[in-house]
Protein backbone atom coordinates (compact mmCIF):
# COMPACT_ATOMS: atom_id res chain seq x y z
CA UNK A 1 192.80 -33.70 22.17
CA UNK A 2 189.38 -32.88 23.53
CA UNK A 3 189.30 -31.63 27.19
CA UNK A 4 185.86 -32.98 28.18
CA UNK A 5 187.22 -36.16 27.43
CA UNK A 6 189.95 -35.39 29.89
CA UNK A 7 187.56 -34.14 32.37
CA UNK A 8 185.29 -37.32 31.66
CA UNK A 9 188.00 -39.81 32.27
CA UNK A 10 189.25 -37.87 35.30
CA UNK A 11 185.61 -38.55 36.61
CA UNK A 12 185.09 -41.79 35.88
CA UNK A 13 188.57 -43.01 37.30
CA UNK A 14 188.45 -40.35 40.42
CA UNK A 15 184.61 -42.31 40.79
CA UNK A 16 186.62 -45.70 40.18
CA UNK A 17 189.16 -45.65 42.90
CA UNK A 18 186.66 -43.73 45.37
CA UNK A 19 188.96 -40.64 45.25
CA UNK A 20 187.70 -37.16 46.05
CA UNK A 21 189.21 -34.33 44.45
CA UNK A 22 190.47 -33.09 48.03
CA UNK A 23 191.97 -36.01 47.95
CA UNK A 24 193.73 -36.23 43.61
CA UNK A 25 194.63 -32.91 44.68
CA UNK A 26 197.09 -34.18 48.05
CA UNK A 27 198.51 -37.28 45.82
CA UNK A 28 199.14 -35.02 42.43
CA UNK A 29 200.80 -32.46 44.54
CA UNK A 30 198.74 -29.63 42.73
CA UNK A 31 195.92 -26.89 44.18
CA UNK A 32 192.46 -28.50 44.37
CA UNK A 33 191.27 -25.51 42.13
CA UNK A 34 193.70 -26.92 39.37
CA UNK A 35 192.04 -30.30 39.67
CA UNK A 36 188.70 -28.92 39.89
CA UNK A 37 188.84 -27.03 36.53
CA UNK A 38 190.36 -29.57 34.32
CA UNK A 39 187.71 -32.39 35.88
CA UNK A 40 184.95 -29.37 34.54
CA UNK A 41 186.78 -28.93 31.89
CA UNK A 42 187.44 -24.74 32.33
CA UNK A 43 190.97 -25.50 32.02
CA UNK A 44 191.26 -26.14 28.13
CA UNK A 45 194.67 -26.54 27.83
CA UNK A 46 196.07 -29.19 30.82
CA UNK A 47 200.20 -29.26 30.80
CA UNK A 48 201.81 -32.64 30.35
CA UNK A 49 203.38 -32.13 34.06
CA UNK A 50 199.61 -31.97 35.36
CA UNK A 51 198.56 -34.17 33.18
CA UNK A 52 201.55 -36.51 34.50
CA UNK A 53 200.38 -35.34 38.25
CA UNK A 54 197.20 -36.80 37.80
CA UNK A 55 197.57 -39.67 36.22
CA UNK A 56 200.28 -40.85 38.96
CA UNK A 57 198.15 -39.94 41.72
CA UNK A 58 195.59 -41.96 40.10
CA UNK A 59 198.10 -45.11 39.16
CA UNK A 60 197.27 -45.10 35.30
CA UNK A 61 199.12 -44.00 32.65
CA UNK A 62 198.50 -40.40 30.96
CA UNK A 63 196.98 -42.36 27.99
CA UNK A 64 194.30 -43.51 30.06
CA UNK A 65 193.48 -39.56 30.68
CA UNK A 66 193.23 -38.59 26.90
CA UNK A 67 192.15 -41.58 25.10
C-alpha cells in the first residue's frame, strides 16, 4: 500500500468536503500532528484504527483512503 497515495486521497477528500486538518483532527479524535504527517506522508506506516479515524471523520470508507 503506498502512503503518498494515502496522503493524496486524504488531500483531495479533506479539499472535497472543505475540511481543514484542525478540523479531521477534532472529528477523528486524533492529534493534528498525527493527521498532518500521514496527509505529508512522514508517517509511512498509518494503523488501521487511524486509518478507521479518518476515514469516519471524513464519511467514506477506509477503501476510499488506500485505493
Amino acid at each position: 500500500m503506498s502512503n503518498n497515495k494515502i496522503a493524496d486521497n486524504l488531500k483531495k477528500l479533506r479539499a472535497k468536503k472543505g475540511l481543514s486538518l484542525e478540523k479531521i483532527a477534532r472529528l477523528a479524535d486524533l492529534s493534528l500532528n498525527t493527521i498532518v504527517k500521514v496527509e505529508n506522508g512522514v508517517n509511512t506506516n498509518p494503523t488501521i484504527e487511524t486509518l478507521t479515524k479518518i476515514a469516519k471523520a471524513l464519511e467514506v470508507g477506509v477503501d476510499h483512503l488506500i485505493k
